[in-house]
N, C-alpha and C. Protein backbone atom coordinates (compact mmCIF):
# COMPACT_ATOMS: atom_id res chain seq x y z
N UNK A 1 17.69 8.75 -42.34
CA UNK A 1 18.23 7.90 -43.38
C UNK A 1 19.75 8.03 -43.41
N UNK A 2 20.75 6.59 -43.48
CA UNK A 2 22.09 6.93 -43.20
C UNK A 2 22.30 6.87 -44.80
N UNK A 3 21.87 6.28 -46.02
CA UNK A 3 22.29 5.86 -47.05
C UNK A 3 21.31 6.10 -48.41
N UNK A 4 22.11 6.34 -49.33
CA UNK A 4 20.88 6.66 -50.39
C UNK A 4 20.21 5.39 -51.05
N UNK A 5 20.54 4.14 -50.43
CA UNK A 5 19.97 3.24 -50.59
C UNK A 5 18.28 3.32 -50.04
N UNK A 6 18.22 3.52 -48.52
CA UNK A 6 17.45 3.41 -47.66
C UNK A 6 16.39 5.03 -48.27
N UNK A 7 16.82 6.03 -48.52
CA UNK A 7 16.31 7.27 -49.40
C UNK A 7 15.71 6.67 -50.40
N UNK A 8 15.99 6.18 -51.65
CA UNK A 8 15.50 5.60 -52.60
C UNK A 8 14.13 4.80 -52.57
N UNK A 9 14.40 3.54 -51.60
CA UNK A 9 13.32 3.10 -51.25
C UNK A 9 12.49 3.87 -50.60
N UNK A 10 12.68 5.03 -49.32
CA UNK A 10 11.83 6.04 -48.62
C UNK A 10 10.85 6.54 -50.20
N UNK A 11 11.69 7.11 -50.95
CA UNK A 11 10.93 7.57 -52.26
C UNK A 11 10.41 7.08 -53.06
N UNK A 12 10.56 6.07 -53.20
CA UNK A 12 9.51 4.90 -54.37
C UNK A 12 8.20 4.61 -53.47
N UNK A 13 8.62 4.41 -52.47
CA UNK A 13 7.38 4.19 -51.23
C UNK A 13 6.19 5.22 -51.65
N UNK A 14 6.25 6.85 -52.23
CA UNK A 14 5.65 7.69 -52.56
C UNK A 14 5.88 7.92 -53.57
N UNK A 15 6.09 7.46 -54.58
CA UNK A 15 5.77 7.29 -55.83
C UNK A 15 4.52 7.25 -57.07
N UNK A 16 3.80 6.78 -55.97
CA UNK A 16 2.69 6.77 -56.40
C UNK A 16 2.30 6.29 -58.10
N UNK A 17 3.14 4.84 -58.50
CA UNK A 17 2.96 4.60 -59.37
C UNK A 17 3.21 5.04 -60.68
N UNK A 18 3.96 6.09 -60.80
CA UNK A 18 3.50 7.45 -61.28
C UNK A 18 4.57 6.95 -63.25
N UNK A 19 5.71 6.22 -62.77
CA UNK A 19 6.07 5.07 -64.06
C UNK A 19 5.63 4.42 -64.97
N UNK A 20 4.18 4.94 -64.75
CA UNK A 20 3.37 4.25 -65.93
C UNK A 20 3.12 5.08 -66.74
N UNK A 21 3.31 6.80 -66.47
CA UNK A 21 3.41 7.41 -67.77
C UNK A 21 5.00 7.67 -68.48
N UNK A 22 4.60 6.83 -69.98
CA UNK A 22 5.79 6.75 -70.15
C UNK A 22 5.67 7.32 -71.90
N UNK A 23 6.74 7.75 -72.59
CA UNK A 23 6.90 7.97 -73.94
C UNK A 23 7.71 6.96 -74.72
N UNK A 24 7.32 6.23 -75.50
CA UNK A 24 8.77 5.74 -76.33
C UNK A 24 9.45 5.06 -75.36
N UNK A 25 8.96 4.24 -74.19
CA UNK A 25 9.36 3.84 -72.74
C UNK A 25 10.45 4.61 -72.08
N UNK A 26 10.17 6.31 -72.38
CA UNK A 26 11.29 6.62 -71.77
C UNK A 26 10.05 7.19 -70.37
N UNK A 27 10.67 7.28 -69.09
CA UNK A 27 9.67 7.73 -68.08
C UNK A 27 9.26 9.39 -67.96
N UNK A 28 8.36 9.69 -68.48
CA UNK A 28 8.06 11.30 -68.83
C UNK A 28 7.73 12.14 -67.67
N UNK A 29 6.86 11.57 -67.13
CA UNK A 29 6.31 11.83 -66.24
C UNK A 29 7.71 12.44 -65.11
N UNK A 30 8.49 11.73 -65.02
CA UNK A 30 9.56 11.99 -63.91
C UNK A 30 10.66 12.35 -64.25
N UNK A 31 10.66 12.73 -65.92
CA UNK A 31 11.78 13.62 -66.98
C UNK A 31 11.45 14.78 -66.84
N UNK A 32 9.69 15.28 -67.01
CA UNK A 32 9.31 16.50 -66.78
C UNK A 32 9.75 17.15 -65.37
N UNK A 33 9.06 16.62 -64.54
CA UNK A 33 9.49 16.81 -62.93
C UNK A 33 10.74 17.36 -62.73
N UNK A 34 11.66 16.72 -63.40
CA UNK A 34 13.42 17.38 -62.98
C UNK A 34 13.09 18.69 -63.40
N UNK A 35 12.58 18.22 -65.24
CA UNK A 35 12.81 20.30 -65.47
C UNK A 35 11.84 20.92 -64.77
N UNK A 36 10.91 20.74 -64.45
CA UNK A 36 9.94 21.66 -63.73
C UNK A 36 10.34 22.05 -62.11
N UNK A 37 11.05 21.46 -61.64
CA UNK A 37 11.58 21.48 -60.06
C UNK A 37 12.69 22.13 -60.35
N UNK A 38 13.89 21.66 -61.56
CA UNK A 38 15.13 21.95 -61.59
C UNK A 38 14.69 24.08 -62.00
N UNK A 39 13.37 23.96 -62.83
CA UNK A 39 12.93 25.52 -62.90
C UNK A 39 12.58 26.37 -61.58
N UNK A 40 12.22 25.99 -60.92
CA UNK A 40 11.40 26.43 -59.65
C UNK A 40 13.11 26.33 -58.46
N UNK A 41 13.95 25.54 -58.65
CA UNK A 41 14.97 26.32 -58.15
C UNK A 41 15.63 26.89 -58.73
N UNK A 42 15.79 27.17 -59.76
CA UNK A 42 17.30 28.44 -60.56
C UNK A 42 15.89 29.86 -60.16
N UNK A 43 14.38 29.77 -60.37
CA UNK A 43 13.46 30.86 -60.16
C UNK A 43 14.03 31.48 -58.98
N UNK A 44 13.88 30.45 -57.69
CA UNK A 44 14.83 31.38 -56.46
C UNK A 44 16.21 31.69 -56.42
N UNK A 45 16.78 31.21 -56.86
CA UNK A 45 18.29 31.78 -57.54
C UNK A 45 18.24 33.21 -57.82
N UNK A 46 17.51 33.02 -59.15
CA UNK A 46 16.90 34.08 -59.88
C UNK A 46 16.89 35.60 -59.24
N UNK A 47 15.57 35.02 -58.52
CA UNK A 47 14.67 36.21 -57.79
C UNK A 47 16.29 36.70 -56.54
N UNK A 48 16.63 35.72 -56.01
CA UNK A 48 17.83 36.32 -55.11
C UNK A 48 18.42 37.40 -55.96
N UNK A 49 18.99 36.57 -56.95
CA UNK A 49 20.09 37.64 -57.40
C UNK A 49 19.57 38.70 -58.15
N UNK A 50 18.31 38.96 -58.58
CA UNK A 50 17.33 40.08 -59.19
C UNK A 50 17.15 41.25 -57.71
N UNK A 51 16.87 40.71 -56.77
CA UNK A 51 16.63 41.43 -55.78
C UNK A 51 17.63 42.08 -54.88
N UNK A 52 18.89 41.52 -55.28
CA UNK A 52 19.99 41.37 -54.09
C UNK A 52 19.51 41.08 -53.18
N UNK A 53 19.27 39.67 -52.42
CA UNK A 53 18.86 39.34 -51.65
C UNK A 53 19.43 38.46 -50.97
N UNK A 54 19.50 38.24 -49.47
CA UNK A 54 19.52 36.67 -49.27
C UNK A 54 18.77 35.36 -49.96
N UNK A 55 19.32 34.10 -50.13
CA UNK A 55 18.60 33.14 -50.49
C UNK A 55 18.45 32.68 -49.50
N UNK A 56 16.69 32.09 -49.31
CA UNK A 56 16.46 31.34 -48.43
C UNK A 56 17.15 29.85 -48.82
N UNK A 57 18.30 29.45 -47.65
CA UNK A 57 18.83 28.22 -48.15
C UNK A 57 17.69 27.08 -47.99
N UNK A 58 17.09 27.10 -46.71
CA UNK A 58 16.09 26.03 -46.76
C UNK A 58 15.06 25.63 -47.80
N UNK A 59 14.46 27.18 -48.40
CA UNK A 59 13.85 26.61 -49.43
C UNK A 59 13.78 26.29 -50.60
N UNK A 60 15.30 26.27 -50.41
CA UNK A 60 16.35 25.88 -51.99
C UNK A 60 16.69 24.64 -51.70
N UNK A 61 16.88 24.27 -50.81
CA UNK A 61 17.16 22.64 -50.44
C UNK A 61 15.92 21.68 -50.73
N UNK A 62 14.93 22.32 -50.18
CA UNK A 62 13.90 21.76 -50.40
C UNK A 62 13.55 21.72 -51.86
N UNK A 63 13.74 22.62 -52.76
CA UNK A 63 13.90 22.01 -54.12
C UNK A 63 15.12 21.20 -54.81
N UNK A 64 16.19 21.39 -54.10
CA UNK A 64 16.87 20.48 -54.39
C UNK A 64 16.48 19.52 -54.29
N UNK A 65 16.35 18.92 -53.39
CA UNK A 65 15.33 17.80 -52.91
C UNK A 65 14.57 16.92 -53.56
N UNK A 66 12.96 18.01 -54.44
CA UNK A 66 12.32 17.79 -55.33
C UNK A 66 13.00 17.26 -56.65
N UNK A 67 14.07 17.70 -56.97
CA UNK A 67 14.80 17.38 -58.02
C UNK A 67 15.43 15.84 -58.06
N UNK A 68 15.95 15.54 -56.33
CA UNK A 68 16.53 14.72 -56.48
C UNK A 68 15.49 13.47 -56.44
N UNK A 69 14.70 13.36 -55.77
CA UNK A 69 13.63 12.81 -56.22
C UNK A 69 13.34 11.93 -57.35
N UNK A 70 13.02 13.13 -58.26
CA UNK A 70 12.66 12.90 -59.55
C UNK A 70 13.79 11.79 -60.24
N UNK A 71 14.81 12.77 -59.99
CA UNK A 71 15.99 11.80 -60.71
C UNK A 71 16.33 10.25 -60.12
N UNK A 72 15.80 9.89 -58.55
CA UNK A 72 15.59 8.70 -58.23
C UNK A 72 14.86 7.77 -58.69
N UNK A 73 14.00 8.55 -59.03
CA UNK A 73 12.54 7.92 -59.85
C UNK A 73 13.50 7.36 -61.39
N UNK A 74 14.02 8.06 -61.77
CA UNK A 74 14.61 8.03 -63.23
C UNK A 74 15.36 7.11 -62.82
N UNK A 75 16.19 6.53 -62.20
CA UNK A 75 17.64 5.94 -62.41
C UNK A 75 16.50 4.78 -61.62
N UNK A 76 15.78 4.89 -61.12
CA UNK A 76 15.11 3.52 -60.65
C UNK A 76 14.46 2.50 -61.48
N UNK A 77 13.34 3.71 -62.91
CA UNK A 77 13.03 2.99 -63.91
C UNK A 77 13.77 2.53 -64.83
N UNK A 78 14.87 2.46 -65.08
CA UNK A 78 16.35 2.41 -65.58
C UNK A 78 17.01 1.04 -64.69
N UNK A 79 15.91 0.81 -63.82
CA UNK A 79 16.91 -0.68 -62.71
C UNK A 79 17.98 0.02 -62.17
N UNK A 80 18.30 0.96 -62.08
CA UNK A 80 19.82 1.79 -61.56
C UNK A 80 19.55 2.38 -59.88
N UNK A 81 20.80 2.88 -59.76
CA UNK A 81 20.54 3.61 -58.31
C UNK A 81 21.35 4.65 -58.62
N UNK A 82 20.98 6.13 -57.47
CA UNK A 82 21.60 6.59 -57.24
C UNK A 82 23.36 6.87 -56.86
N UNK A 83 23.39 5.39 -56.89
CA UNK A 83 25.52 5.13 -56.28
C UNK A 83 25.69 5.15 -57.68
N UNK A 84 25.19 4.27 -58.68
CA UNK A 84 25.44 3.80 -60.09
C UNK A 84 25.27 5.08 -61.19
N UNK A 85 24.85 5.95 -60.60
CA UNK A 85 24.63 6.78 -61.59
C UNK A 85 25.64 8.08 -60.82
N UNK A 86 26.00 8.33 -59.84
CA UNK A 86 27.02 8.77 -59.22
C UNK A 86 28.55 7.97 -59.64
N UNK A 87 28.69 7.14 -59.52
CA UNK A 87 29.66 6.32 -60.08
C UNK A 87 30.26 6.73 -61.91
N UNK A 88 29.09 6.51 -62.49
CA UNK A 88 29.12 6.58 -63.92
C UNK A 88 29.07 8.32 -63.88
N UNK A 89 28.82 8.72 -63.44
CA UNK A 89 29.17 10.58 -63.58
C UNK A 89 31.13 11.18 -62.97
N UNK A 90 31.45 10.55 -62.13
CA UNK A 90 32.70 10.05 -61.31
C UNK A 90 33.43 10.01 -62.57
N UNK A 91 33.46 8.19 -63.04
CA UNK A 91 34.36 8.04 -63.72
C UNK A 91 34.24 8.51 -65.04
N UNK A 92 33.27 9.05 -65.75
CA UNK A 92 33.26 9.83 -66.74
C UNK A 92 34.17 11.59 -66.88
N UNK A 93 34.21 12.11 -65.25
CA UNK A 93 34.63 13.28 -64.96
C UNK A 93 36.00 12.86 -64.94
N UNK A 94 36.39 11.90 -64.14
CA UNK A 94 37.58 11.80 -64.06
C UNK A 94 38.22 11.44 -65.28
N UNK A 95 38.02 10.45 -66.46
CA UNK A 95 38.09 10.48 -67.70
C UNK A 95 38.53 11.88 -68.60
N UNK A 96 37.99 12.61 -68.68
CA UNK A 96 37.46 13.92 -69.05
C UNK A 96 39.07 14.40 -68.58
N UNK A 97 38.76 14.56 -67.11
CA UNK A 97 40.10 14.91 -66.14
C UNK A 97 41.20 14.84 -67.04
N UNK A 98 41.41 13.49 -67.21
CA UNK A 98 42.67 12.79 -67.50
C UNK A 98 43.24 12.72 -68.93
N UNK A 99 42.35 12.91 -69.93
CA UNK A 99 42.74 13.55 -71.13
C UNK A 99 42.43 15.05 -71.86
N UNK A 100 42.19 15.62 -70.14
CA UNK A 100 42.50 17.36 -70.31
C UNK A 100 41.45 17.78 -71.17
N UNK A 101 40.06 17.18 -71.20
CA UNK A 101 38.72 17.69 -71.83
C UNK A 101 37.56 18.19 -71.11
N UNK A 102 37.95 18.56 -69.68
CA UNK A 102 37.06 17.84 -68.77
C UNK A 102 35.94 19.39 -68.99
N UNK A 103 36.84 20.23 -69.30
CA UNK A 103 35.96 21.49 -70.06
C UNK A 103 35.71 21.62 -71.47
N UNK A 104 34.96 21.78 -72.06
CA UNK A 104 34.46 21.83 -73.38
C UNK A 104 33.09 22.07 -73.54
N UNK A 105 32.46 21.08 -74.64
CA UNK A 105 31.01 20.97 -74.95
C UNK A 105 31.78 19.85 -75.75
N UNK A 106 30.07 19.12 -75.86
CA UNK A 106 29.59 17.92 -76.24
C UNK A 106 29.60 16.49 -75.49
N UNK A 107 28.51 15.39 -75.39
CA UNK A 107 28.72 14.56 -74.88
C UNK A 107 29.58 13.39 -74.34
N UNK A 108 30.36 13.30 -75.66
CA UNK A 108 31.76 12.69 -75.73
C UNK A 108 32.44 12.87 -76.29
N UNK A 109 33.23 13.66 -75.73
CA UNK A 109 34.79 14.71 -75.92
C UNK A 109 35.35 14.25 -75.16
């Protein structure tokens, strides 16, 4: 795959429908998934740095992976893409940047 265009579609392809569980039409099913994947990699994080260990990078990628996934799924039921939601994270940082907030807390600071 050269583009996260061509990724996106690879991943909806296996999807398995799965957008039809939804809350309050927000997509649950593939809200849970981030935290449950996004858990299962900080776990090997975790366990590395509990153990002093090497991290296996591969099988941290591979949850990266799982994560990103999920979040394709999200920005897809949303009509969005991955560039658009990269974009809107971009110019929000750079924002942030530029009136010297870009560290803090809260959503919009």
């Amino acid at each position: 795959m050269n583009t996260f265009t061509e990724y996106e579609d690879a991943a909806a392809a296996l999807s398995l429908n799965l957008d039809k569980y939804t809350v309050d039409g927000l997509p649950i099913y593939y809200c849970l998934g981030v935290a449950g994947e996004s858990g299962e990699l900080v776990d090997k994080v975790k366990k590395a740095w509990r153990n002093n260990s090497q991290i296996n990078i591969y099988e941290t990628l591979k949850e990266v992976g799982d994560v990103l996934w999920y979040l394709t799924m999200i920005a897809r039921f949303f009509n969005s893409s991955l560039q658009e939601v990269a974009e809107l994270n971009i110019n929000k940082l750079r924002d942030r940047a530029t009136r010297l907030v870009i560290v803090g807390e809260g959503d919009n600071r």
